[in-house]
N, C-alpha and C. Protein backbone atom coordinates (compact mmCIF):
# COMPACT_ATOMS: atom_id res chain seq x y z
N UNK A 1 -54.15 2.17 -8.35
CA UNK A 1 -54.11 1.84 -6.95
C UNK A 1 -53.44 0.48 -6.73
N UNK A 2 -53.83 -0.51 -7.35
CA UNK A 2 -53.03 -1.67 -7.63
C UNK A 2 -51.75 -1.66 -7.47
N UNK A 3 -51.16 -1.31 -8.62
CA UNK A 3 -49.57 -0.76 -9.17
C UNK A 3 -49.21 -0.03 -8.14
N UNK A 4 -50.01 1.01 -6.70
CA UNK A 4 -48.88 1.07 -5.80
C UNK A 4 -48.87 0.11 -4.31
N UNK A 5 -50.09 -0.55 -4.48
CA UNK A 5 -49.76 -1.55 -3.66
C UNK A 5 -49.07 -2.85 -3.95
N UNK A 6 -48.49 -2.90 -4.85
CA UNK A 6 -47.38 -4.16 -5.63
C UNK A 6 -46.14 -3.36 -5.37
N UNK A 7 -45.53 -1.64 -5.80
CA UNK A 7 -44.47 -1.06 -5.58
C UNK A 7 -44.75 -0.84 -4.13
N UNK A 8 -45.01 -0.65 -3.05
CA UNK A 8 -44.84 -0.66 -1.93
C UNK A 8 -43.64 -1.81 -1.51
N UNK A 9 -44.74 -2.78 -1.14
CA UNK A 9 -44.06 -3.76 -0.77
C UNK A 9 -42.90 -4.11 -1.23
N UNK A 10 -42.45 -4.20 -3.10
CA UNK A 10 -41.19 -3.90 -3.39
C UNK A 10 -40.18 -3.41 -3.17
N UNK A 11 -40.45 -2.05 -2.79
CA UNK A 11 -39.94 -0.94 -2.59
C UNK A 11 -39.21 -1.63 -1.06
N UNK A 12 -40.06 -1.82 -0.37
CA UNK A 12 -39.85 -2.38 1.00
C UNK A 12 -38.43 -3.23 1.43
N UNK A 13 -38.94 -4.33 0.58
CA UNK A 13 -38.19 -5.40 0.36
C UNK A 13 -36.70 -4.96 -0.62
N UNK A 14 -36.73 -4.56 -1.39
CA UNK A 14 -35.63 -3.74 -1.41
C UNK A 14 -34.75 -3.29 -0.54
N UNK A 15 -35.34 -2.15 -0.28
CA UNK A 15 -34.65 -1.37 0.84
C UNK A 15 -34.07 -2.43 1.85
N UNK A 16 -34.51 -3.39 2.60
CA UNK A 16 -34.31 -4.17 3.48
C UNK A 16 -33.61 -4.90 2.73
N UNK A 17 -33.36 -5.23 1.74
CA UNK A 17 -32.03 -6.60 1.20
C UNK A 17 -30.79 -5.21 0.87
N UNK A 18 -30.61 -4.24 0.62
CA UNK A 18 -30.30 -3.40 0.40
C UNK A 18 -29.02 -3.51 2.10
N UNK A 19 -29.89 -2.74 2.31
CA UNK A 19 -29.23 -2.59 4.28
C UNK A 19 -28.86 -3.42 4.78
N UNK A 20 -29.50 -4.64 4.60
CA UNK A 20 -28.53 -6.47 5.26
C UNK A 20 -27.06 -6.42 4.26
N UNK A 21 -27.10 -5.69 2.89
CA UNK A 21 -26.13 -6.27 2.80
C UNK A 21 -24.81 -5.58 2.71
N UNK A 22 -25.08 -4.21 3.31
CA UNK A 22 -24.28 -2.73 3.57
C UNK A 22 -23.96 -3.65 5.21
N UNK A 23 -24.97 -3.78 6.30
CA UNK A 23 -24.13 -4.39 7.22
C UNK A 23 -23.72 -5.18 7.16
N UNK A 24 -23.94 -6.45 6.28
CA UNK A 24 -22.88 -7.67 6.27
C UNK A 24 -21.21 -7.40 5.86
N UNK A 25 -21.71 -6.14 4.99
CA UNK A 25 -20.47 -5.71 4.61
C UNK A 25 -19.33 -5.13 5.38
N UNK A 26 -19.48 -4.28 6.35
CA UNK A 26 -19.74 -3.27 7.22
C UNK A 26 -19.00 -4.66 8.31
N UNK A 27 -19.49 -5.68 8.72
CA UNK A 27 -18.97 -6.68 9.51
C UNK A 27 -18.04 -7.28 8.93
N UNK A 28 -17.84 -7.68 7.50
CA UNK A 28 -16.85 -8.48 7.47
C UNK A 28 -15.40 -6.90 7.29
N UNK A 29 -15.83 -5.87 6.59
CA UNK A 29 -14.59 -5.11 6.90
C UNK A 29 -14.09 -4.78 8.13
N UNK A 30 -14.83 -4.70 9.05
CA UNK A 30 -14.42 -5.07 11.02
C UNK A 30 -13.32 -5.56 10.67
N UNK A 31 -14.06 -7.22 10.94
CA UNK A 31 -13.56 -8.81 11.44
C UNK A 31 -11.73 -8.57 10.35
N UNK A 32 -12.02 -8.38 9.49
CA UNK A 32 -10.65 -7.90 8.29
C UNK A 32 -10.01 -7.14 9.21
N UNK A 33 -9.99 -5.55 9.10
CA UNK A 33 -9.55 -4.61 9.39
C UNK A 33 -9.37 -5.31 10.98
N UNK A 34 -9.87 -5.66 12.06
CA UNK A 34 -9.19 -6.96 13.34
C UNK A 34 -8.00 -7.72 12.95
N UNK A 35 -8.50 -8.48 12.21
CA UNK A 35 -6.80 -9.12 11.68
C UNK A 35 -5.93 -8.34 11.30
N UNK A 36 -5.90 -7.22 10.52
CA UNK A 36 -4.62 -7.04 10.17
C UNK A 36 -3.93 -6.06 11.09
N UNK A 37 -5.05 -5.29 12.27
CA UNK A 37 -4.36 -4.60 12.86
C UNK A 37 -3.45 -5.75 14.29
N UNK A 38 -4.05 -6.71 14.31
CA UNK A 38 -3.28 -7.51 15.09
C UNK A 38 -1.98 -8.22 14.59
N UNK A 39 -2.13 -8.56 13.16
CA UNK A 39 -0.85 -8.72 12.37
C UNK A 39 -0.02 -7.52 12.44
N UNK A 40 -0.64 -6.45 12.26
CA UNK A 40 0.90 -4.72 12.24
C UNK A 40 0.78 -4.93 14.04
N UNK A 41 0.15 -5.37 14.53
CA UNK A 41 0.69 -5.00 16.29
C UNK A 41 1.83 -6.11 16.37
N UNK A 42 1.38 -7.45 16.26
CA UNK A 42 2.63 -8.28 15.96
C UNK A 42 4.13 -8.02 15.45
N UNK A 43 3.87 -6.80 15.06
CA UNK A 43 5.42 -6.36 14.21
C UNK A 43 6.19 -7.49 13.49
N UNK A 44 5.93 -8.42 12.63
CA UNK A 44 6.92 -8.92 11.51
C UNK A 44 5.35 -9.22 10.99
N UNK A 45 5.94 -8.76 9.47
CA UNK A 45 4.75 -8.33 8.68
C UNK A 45 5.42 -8.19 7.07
N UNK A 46 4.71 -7.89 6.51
CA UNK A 46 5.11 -7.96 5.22
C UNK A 46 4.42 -6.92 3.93
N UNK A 47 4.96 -6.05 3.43
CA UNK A 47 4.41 -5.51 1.87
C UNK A 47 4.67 -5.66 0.40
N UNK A 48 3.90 -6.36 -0.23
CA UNK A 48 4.52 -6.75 -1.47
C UNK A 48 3.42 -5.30 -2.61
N UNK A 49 4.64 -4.42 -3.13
CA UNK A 49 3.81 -3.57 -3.97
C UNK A 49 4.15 -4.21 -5.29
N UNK A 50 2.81 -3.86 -6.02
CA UNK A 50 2.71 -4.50 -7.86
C UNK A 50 2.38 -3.16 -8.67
N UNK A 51 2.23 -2.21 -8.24
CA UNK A 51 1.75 -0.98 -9.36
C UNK A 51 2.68 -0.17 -8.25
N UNK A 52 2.88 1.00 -9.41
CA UNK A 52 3.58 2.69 -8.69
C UNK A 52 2.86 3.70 -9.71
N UNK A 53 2.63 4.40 -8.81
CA UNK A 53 2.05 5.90 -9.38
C UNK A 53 3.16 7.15 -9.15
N UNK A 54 4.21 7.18 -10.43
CA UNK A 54 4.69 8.17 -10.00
C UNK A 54 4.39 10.22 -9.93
N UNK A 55 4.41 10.46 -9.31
CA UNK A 55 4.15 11.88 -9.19
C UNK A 55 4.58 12.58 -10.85
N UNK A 56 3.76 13.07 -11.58
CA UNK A 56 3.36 14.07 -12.73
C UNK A 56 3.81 13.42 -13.75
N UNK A 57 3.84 11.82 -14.02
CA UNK A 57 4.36 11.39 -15.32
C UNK A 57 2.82 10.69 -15.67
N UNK A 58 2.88 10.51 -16.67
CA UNK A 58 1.82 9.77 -17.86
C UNK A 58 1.79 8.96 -17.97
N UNK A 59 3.28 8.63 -18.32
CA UNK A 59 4.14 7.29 -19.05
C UNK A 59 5.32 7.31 -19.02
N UNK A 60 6.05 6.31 -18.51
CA UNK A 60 7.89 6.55 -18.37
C UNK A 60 8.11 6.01 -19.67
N UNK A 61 9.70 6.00 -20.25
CA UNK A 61 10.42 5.43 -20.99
C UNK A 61 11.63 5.17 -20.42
N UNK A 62 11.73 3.44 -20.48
CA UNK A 62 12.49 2.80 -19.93
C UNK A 62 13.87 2.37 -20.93
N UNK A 63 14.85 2.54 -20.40
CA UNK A 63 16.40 1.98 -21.26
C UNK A 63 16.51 0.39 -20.50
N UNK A 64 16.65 -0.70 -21.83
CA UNK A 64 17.15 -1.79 -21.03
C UNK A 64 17.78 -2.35 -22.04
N UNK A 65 18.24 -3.33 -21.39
CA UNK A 65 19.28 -4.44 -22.86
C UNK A 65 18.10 -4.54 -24.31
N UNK A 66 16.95 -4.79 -24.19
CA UNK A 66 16.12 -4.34 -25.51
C UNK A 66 16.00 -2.95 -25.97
N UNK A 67 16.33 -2.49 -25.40
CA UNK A 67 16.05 -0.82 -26.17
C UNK A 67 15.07 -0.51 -25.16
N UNK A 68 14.70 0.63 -25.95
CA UNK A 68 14.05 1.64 -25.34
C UNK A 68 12.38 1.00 -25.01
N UNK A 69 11.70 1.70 -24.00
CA UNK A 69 10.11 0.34 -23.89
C UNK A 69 9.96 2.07 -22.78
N UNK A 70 8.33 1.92 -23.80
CA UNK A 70 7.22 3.30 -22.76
C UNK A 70 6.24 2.31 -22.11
N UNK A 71 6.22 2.35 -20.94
CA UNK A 71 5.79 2.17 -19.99
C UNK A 71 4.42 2.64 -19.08
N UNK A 72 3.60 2.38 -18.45
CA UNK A 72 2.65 2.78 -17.81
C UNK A 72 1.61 4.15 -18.70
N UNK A 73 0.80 4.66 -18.42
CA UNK A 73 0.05 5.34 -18.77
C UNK A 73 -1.37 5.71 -17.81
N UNK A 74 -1.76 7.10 -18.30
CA UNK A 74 -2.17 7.80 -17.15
C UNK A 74 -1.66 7.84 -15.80
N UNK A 75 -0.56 7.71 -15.66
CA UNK A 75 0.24 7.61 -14.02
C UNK A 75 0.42 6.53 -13.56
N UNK A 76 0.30 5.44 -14.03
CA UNK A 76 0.52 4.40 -13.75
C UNK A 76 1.46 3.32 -14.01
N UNK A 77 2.32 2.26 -13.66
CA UNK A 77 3.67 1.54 -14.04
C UNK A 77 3.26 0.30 -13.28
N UNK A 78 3.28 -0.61 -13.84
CA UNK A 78 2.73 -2.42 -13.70
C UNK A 78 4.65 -2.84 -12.47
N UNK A 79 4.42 -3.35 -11.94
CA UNK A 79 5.99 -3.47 -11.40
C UNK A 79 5.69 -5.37 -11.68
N UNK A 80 5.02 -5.77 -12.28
CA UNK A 80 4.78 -7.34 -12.86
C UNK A 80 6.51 -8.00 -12.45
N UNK A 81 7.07 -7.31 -13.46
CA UNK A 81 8.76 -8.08 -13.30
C UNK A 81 9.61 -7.66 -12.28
N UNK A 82 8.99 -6.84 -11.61
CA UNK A 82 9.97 -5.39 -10.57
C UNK A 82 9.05 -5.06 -9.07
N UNK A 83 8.63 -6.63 -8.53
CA UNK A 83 7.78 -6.24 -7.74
C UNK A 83 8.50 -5.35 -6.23
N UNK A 84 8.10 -5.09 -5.47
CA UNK A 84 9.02 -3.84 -4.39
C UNK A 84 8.44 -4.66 -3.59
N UNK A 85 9.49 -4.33 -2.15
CA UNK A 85 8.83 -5.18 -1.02
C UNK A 85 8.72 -4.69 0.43
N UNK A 86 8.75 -4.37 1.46
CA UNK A 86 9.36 -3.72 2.81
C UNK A 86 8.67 -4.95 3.84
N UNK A 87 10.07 -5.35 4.46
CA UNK A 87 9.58 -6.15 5.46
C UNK A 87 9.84 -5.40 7.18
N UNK A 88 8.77 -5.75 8.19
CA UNK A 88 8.53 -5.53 9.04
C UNK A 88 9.30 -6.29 10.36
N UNK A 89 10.40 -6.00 11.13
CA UNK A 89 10.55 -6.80 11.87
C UNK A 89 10.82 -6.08 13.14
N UNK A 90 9.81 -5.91 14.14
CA UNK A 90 9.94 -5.23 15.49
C UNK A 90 10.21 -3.89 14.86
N UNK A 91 11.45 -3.53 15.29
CA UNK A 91 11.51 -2.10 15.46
C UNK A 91 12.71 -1.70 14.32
N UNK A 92 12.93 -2.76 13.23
CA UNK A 92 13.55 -2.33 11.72
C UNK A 92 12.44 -2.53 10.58
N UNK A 93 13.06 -1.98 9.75
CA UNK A 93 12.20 -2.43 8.25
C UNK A 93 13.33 -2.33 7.40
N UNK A 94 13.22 -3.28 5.99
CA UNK A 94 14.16 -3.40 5.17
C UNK A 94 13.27 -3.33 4.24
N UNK A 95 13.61 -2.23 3.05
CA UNK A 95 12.66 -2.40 2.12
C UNK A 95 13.41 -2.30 0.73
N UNK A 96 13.03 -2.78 -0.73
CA UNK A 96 13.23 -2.55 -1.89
C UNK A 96 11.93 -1.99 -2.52
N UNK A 97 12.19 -0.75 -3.32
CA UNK A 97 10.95 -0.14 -3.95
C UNK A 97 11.83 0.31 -5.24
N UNK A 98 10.99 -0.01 -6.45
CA UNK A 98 11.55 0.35 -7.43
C UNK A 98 10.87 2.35 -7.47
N UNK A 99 11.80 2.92 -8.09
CA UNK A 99 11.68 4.40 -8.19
C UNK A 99 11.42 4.76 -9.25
N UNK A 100 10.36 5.85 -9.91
CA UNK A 100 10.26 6.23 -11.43
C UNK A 100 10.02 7.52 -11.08
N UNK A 101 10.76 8.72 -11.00
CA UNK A 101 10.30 9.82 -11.25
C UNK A 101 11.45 11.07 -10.79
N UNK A 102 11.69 12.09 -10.25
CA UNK A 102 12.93 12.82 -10.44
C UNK A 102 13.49 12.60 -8.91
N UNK A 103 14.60 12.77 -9.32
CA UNK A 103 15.52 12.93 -7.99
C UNK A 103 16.79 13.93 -7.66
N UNK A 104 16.03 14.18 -7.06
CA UNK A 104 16.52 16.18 -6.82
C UNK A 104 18.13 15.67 -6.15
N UNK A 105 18.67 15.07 -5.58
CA UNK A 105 19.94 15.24 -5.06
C UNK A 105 20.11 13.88 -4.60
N UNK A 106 21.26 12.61 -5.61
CA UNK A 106 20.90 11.54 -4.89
C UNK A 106 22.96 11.16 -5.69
N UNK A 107 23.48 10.10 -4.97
CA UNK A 107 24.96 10.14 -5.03
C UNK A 107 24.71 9.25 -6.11
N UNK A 108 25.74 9.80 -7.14
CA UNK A 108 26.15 9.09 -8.41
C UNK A 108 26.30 7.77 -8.41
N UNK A 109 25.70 7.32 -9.20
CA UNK A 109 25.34 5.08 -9.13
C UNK A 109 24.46 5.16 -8.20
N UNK A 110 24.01 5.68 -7.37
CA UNK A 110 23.34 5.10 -6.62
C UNK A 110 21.85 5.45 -6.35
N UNK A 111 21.32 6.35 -7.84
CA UNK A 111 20.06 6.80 -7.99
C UNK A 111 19.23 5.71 -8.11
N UNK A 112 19.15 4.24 -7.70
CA UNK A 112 18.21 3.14 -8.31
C UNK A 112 16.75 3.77 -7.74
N UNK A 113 16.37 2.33 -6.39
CA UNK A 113 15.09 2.68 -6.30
C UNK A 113 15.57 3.11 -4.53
N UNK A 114 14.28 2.73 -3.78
CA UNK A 114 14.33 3.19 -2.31
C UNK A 114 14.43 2.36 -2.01
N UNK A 115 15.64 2.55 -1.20
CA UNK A 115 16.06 1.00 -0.48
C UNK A 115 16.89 0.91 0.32
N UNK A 116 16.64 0.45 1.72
CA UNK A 116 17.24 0.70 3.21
C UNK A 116 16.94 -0.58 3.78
N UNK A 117 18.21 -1.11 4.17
CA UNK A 117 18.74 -2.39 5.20
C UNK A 117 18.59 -2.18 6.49
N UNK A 118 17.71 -2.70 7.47
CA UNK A 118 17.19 -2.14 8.78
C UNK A 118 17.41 -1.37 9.42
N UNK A 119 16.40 -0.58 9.24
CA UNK A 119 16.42 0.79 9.30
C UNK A 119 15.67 1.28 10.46
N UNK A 120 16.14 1.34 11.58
CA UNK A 120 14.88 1.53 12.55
C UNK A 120 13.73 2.38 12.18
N UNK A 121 12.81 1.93 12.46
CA UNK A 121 11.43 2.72 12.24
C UNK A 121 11.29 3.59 13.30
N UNK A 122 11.12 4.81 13.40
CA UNK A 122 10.83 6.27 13.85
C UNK A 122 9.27 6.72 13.47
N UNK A 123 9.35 7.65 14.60
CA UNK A 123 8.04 8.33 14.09
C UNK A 123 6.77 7.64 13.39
N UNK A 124 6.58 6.52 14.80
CA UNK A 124 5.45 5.64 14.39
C UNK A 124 4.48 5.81 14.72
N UNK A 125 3.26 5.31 13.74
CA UNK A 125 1.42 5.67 14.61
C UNK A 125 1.20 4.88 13.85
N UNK A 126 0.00 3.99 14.81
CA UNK A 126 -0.75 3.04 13.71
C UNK A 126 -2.37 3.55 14.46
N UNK A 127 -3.49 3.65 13.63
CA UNK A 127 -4.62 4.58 13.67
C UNK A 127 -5.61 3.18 13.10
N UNK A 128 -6.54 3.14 13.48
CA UNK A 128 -7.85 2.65 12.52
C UNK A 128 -8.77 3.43 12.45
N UNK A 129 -9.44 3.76 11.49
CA UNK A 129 -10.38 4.48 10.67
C UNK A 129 -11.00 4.35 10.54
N UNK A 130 -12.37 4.53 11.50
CA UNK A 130 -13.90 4.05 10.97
C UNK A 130 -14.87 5.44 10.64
N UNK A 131 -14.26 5.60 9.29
CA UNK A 131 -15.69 6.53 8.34
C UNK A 131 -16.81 5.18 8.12
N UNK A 132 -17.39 6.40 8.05
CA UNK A 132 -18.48 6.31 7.51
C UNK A 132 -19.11 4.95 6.53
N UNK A 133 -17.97 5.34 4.94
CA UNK A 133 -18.16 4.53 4.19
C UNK A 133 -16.85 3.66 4.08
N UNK A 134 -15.64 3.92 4.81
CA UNK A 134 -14.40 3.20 4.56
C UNK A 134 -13.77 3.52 5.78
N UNK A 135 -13.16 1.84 5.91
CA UNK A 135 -12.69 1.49 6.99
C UNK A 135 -11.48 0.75 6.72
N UNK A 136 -10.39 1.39 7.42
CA UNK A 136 -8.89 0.93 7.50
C UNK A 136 -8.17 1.51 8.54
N UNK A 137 -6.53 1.27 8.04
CA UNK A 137 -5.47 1.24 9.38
C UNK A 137 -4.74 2.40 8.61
N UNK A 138 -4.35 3.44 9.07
CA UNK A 138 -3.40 4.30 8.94
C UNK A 138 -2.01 4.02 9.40
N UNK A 139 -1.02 3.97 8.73
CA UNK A 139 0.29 3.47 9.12
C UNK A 139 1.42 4.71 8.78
N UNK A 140 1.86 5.63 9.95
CA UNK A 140 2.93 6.20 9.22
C UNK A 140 4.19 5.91 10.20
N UNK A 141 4.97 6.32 9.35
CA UNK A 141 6.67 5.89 10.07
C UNK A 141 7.45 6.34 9.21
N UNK A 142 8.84 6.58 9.38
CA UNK A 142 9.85 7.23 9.10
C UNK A 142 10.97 6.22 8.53
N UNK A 143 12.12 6.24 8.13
CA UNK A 143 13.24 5.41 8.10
C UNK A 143 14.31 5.90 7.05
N UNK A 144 15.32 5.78 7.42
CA UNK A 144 16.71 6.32 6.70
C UNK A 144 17.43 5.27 6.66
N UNK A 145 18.14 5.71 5.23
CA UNK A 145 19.19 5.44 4.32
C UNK A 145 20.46 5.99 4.81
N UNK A 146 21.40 5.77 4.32
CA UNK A 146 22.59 6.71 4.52
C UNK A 146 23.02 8.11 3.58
N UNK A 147 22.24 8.12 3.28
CA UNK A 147 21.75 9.75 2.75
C UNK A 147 20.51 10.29 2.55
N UNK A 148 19.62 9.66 3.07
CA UNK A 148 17.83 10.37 3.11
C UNK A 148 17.22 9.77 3.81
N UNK A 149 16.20 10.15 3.92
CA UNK A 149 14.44 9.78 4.97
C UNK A 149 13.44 9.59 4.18
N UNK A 150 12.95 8.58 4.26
CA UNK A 150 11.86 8.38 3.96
C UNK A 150 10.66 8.61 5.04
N UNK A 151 9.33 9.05 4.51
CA UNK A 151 8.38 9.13 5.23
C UNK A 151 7.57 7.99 4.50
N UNK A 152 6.62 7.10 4.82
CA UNK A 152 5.78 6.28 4.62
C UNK A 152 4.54 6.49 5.54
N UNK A 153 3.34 6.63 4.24
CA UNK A 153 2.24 6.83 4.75
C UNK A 153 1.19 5.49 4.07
N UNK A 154 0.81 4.83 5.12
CA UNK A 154 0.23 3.51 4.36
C UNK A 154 -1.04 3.29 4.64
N UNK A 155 -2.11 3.27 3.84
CA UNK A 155 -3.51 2.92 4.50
C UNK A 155 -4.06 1.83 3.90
N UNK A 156 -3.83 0.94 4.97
CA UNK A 156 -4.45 -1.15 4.79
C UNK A 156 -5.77 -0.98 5.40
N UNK A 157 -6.39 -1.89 4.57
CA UNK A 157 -7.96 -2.29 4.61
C UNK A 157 -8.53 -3.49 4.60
N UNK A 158 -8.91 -4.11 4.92
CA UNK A 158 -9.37 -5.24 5.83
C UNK A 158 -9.34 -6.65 4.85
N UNK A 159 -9.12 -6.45 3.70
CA UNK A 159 -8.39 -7.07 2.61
C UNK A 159 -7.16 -7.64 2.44
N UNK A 160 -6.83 -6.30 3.33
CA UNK A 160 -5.33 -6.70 3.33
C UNK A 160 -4.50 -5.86 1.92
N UNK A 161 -5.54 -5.27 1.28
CA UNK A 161 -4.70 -4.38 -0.27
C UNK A 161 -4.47 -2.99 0.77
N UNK A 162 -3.31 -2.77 0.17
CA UNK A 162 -2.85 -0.94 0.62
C UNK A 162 -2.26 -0.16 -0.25
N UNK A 163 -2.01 0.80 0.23
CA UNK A 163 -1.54 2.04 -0.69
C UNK A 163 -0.38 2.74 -0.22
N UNK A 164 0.60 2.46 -0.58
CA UNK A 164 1.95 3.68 0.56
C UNK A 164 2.60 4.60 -0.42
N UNK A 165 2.31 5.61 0.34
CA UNK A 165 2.71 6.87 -0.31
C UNK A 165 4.52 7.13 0.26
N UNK A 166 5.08 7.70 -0.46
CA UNK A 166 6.55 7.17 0.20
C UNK A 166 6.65 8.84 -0.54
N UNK A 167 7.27 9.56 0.37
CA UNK A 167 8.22 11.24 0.57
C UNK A 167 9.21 11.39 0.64
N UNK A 168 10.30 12.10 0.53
CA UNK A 168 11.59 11.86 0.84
C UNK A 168 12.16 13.32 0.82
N UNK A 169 13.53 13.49 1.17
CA UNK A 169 14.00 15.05 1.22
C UNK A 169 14.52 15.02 -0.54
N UNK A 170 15.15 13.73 -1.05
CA UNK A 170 15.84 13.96 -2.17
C UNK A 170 15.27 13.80 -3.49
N UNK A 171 14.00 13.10 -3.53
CA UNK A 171 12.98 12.45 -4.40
C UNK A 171 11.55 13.11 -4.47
N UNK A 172 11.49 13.20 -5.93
CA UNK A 172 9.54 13.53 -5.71
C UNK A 172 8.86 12.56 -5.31
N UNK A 173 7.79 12.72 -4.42
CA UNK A 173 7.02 11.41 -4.25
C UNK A 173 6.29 10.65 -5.13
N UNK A 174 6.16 9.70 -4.47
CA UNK A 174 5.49 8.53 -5.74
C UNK A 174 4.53 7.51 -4.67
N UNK A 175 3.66 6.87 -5.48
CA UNK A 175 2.87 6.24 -4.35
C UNK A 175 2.49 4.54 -4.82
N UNK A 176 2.37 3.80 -4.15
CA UNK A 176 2.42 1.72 -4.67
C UNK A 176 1.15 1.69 -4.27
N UNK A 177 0.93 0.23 -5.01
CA UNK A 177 -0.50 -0.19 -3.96
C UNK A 177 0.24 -1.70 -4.24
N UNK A 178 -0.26 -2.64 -3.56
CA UNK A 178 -0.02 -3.58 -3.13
C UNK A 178 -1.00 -4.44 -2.24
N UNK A 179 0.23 -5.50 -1.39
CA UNK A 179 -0.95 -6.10 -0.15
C UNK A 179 -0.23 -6.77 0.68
N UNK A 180 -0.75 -6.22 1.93
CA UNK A 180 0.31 -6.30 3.34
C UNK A 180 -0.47 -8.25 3.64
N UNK A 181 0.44 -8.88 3.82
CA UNK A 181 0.34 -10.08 4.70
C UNK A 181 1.64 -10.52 5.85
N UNK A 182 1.42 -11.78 6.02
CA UNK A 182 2.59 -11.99 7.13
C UNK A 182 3.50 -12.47 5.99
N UNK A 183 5.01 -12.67 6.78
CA UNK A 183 6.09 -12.94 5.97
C UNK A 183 6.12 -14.31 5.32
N UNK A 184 5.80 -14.50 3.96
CA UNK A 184 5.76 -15.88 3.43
C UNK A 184 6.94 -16.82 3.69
N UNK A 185 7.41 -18.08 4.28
CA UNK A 185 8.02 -18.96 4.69
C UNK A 185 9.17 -18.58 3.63
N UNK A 186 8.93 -18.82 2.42
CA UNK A 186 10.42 -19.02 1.46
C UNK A 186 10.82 -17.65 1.47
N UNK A 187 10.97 -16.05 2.40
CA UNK A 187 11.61 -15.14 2.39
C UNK A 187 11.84 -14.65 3.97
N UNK A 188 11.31 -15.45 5.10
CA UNK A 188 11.21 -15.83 6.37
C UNK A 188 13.06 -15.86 6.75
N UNK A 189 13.53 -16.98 6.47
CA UNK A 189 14.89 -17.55 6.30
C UNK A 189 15.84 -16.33 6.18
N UNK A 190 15.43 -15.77 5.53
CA UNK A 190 16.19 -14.74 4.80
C UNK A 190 16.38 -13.60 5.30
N UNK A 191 15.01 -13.12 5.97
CA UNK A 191 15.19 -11.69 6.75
C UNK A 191 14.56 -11.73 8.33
N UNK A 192 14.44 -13.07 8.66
CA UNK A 192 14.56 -13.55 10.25
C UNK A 192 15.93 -13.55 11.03
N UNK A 193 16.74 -13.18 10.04
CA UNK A 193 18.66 -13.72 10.97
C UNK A 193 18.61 -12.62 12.02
């Protein structure tokens, strides 16, 4: 009888530090997920991706001035030296994304990665998402090259880390994660003209 009037109260107290700290949580992904949807309403914005998941590979093998180098594993590729970027400005985006995976119909030399010089953005929605247990911004939009479309599907979270899944008519898809902020000053200069 003892032993369950000591686990009671435990039990109690638990539960209650438990739940303060699911809503503290719960508030600061708000107050987050607030900022950044006011940063993407702002339109000049910024994505810097560091990993790619390309669609049905394991592990690439890369050709470079060292030879040959296998790369990533379980679906995964570090972009450490090869980071990708897409900047946001009103109603263009200019982006560099490095590419790893097949490309069904793309003009000779010019299979690198995905990469389009302001490109008006089309077929835009920006969404916030309040499940349950996860809360973010849905971002999709469109944009062309001079021979393809990209679709971009991006979901930022109050962190500010995201995920863009990138489609295309000529390419299998492949997907980054990264982290959307505003445009850092020393690349400002550069794609403000």
């Amino acid at each position: 009888m003892k032993t369950l009037k000591t686990i009671i109260p435990i039990g109690i107290l638990l539960f209650s530090c438990l739940f303060a700290v699911g809503e503290k949580k719960q508030k600061t992904d708000t107050t987050g997920i607030n900022k950044i949807e006011k940063l993407m309403k702002s339109r000049i914005f910024y994505i810097e991706v560091d990993q790619a998941f390309p669609t049905g590979n394991s592990s690439i093998t890369i050709d470079s001035k060292y030879g040959q180098k296998r790369i990533g594993g379980e679906g995964y590729v570090s972009l450490a030296t090869n980071e990708g970027q897409i900047f946001f400005l009103d109603t263009v985006a200019t982006g560099r994304l490095p590419f790893f995976g097949r490309a069904y119909s793309v003009e000779y030399g010019k299979g690198g990665g995905i990469e389009f010089e302001k490109a008006k953005i089309e077929k835009e929605s920006l969404k916030v998402i309040n499940k349950r247990k996860k809360h973010y911004i849905e971002y999709k939009f469109n944009v062309r090259n001079h021979n393809d479309v990209f679709n971009f599907h991006v979901e930022v979270y109050g962190n500010g880390k995201c995920s863009v899944n990138v489609t295309s008519n000529n390419r299998a898809s492949i997907s980054y994660a990264g982290k959307l902020t505003p445009i850092p000053d020393d690349k400002k200069e550069i794609y403000l003209k």
